[in-house]
C-alpha atoms as a PDB file:
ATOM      1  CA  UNK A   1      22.069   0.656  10.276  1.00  0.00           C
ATOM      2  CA  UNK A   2      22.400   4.249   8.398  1.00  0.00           C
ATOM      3  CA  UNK A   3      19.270   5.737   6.596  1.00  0.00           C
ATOM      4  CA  UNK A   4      19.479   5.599   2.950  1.00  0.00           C
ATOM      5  CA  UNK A   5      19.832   8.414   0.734  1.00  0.00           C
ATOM      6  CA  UNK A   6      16.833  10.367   0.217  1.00  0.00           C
ATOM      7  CA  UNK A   7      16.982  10.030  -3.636  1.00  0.00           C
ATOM      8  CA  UNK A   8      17.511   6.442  -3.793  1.00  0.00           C
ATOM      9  CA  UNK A   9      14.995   5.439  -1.639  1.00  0.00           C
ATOM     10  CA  UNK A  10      12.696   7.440  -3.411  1.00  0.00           C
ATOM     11  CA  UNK A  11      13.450   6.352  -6.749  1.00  0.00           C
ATOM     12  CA  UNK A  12      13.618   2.537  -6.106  1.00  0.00           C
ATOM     13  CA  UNK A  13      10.531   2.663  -4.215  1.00  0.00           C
ATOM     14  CA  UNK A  14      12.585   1.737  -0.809  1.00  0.00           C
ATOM     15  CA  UNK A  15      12.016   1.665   2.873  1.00  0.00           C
ATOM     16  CA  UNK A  16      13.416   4.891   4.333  1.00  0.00           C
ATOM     17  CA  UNK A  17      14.916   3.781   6.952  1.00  0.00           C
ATOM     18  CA  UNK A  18      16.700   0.944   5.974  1.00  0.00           C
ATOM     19  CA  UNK A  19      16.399   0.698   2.389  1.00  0.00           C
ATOM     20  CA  UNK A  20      15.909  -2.497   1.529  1.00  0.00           C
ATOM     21  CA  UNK A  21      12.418  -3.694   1.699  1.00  0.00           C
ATOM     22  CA  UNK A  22       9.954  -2.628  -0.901  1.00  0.00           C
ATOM     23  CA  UNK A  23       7.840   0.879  -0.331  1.00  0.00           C
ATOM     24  CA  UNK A  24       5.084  -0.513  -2.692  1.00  0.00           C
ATOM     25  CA  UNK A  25       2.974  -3.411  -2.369  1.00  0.00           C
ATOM     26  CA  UNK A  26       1.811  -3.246  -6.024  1.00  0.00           C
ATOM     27  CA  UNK A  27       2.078   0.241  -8.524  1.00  0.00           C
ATOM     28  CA  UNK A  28       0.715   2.836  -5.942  1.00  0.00           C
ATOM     29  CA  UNK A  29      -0.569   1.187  -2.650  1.00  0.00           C
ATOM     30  CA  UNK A  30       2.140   1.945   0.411  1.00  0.00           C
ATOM     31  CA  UNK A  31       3.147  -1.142   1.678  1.00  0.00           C
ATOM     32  CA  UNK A  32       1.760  -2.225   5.649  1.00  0.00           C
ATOM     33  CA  UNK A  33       5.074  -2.678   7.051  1.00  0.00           C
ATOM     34  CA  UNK A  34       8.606  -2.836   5.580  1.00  0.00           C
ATOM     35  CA  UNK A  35       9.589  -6.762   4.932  1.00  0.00           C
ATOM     36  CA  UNK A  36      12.942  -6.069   6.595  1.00  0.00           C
ATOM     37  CA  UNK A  37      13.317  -3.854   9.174  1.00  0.00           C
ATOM     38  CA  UNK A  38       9.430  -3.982  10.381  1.00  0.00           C
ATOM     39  CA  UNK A  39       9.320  -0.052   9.618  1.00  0.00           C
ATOM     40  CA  UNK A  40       4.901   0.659   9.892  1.00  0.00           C
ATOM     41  CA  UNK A  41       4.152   2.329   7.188  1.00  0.00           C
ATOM     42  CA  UNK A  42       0.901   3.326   8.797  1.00  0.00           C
ATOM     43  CA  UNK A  43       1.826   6.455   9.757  1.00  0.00           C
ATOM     44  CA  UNK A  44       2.536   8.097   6.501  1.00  0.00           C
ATOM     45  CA  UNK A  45      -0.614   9.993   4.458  1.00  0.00           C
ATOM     46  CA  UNK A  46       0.505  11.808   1.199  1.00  0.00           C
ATOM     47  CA  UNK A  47      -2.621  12.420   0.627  1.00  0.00           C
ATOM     48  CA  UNK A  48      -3.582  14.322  -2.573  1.00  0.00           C
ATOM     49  CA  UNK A  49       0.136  15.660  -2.987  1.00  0.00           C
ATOM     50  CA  UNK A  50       1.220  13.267  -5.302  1.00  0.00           C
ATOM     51  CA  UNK A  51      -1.280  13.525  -7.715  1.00  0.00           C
ATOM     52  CA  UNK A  52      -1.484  17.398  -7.682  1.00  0.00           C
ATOM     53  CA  UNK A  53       2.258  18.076  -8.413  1.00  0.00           C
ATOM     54  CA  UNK A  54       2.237  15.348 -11.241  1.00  0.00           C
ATOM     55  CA  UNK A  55      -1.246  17.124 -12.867  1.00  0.00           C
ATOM     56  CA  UNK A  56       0.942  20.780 -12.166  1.00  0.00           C
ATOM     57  CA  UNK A  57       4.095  19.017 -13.919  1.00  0.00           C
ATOM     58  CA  UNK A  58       2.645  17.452 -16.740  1.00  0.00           C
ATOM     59  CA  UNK A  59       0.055  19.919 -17.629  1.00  0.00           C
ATOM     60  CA  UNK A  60       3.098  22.253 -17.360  1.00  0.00           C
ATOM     61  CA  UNK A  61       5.296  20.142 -19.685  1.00  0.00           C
ATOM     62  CA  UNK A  62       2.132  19.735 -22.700  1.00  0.00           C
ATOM     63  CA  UNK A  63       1.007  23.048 -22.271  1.00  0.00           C
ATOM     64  CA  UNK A  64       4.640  24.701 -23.603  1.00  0.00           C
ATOM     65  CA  UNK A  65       5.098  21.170 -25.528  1.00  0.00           C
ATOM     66  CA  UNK A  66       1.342  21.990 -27.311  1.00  0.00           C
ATOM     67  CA  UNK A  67       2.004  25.752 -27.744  1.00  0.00           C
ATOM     68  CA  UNK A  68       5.706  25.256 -29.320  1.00  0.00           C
ATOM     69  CA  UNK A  69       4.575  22.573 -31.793  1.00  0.00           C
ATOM     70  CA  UNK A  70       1.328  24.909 -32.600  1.00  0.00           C
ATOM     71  CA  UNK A  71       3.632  28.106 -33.772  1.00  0.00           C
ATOM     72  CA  UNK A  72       6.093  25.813 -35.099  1.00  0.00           C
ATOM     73  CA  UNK A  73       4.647  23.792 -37.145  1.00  0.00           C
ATOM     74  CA  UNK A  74       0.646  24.454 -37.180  1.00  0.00           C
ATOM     75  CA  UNK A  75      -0.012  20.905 -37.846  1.00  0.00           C
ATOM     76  CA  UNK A  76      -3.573  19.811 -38.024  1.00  0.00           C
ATOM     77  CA  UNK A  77      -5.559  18.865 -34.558  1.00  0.00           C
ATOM     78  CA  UNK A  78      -5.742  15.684 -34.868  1.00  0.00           C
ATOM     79  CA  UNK A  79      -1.742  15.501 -34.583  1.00  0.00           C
ATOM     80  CA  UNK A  80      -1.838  17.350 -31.232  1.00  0.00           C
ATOM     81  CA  UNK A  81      -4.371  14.930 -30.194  1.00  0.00           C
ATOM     82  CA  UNK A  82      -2.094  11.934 -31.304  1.00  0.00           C
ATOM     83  CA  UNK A  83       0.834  13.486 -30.096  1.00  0.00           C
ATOM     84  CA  UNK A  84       0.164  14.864 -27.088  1.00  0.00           C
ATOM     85  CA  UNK A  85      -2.394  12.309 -25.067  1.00  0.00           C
ATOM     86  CA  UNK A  86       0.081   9.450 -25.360  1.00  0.00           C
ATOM     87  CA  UNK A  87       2.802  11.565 -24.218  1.00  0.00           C
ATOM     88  CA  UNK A  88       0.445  12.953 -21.238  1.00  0.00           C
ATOM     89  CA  UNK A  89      -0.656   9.516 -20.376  1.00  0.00           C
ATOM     90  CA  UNK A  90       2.545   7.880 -20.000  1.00  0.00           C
ATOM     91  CA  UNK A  91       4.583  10.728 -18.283  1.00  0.00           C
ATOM     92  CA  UNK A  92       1.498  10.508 -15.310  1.00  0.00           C
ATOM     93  CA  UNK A  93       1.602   7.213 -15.202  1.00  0.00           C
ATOM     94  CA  UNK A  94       5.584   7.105 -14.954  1.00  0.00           C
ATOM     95  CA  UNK A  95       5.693  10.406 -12.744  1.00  0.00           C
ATOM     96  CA  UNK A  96       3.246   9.375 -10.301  1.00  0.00           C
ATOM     97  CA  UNK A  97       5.058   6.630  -8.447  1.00  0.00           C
ATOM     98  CA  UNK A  98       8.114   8.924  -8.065  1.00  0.00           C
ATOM     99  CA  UNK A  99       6.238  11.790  -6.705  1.00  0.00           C
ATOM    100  CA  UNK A 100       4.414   9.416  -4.200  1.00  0.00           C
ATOM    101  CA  UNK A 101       7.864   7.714  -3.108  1.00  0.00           C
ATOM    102  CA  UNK A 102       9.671  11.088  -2.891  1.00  0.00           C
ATOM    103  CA  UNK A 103       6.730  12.766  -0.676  1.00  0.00           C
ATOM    104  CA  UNK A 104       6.775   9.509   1.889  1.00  0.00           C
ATOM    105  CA  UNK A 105      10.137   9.425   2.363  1.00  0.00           C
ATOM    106  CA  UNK A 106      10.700  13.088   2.783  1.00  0.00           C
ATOM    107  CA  UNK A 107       7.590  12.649   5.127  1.00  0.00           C
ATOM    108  CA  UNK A 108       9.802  10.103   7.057  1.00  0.00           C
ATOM    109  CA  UNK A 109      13.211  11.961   7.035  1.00  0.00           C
ATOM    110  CA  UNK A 110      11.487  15.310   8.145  1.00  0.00           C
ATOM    111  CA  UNK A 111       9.281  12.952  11.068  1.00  0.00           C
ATOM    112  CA  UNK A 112       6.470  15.148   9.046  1.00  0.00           C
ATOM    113  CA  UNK A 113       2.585  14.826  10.866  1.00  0.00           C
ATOM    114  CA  UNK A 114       0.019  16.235  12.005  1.00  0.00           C
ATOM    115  CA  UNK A 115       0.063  19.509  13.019  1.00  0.00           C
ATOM    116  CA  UNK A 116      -1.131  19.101  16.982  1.00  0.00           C
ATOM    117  CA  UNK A 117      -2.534  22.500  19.438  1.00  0.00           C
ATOM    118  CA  UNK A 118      -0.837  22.435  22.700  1.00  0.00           C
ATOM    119  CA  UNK A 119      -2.510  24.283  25.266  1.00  0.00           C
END
């Protein structure tokens, strides 16, 4: 059985090593054990990775979005505020999956852990 690509599995949400069963068992909660190939999911922690690189994409994306349309087109505030919460809600919400998938199966490719002290 060869490994899926790391892109695929990461966008469709996909078991790394087999990818076939689902990641997710709903929007963002990891899965206990892949349906197919009885991968544990156990072992893999994001942790708070996910959501920091979305907050440092996003807020990077509005930020240049908000100052363009400001020396543009100095439109009133309200219109940044209509404009520009909509557009931050929905790219975290669509971002954050991705990120989350991408970071656990890297995590798996790389056989990523805990860092251990041998002595």
């Amino acid at each position: 059985m060869s490994e899926p690509a790391v892109a695929r599995a990461a966008l469709l949400g996909l078991c790394p090593r087999c990818g076939k069963g689902k990641l997710f068992d709903g929007y963002l909660k990891v899965a206990r054990r892949c349906s197919q190939c009885d991968l544990d999911y156990a072992m893999f922690d994001a942790g708070d990775g996910p959501a920091v690189f979305v907050i440092l994409i996003v807020g990077a994306i509005v930020c240049a979005g908000a100052l363009f349309v400001e020396f543009t087109y100095q439109p009133p505030y309200w219109v940044h505020a209509v404009l520009w919460i909509p557009i931050t809600a929905i790219l975290t919400f669509s971002l954050l999956r991705l990120v989350k998938s991408l970071l656990l199966v890297l995590q798996y490719k790389n056989r990523a852990g805990e860092g251990r002290l041998t002595e």
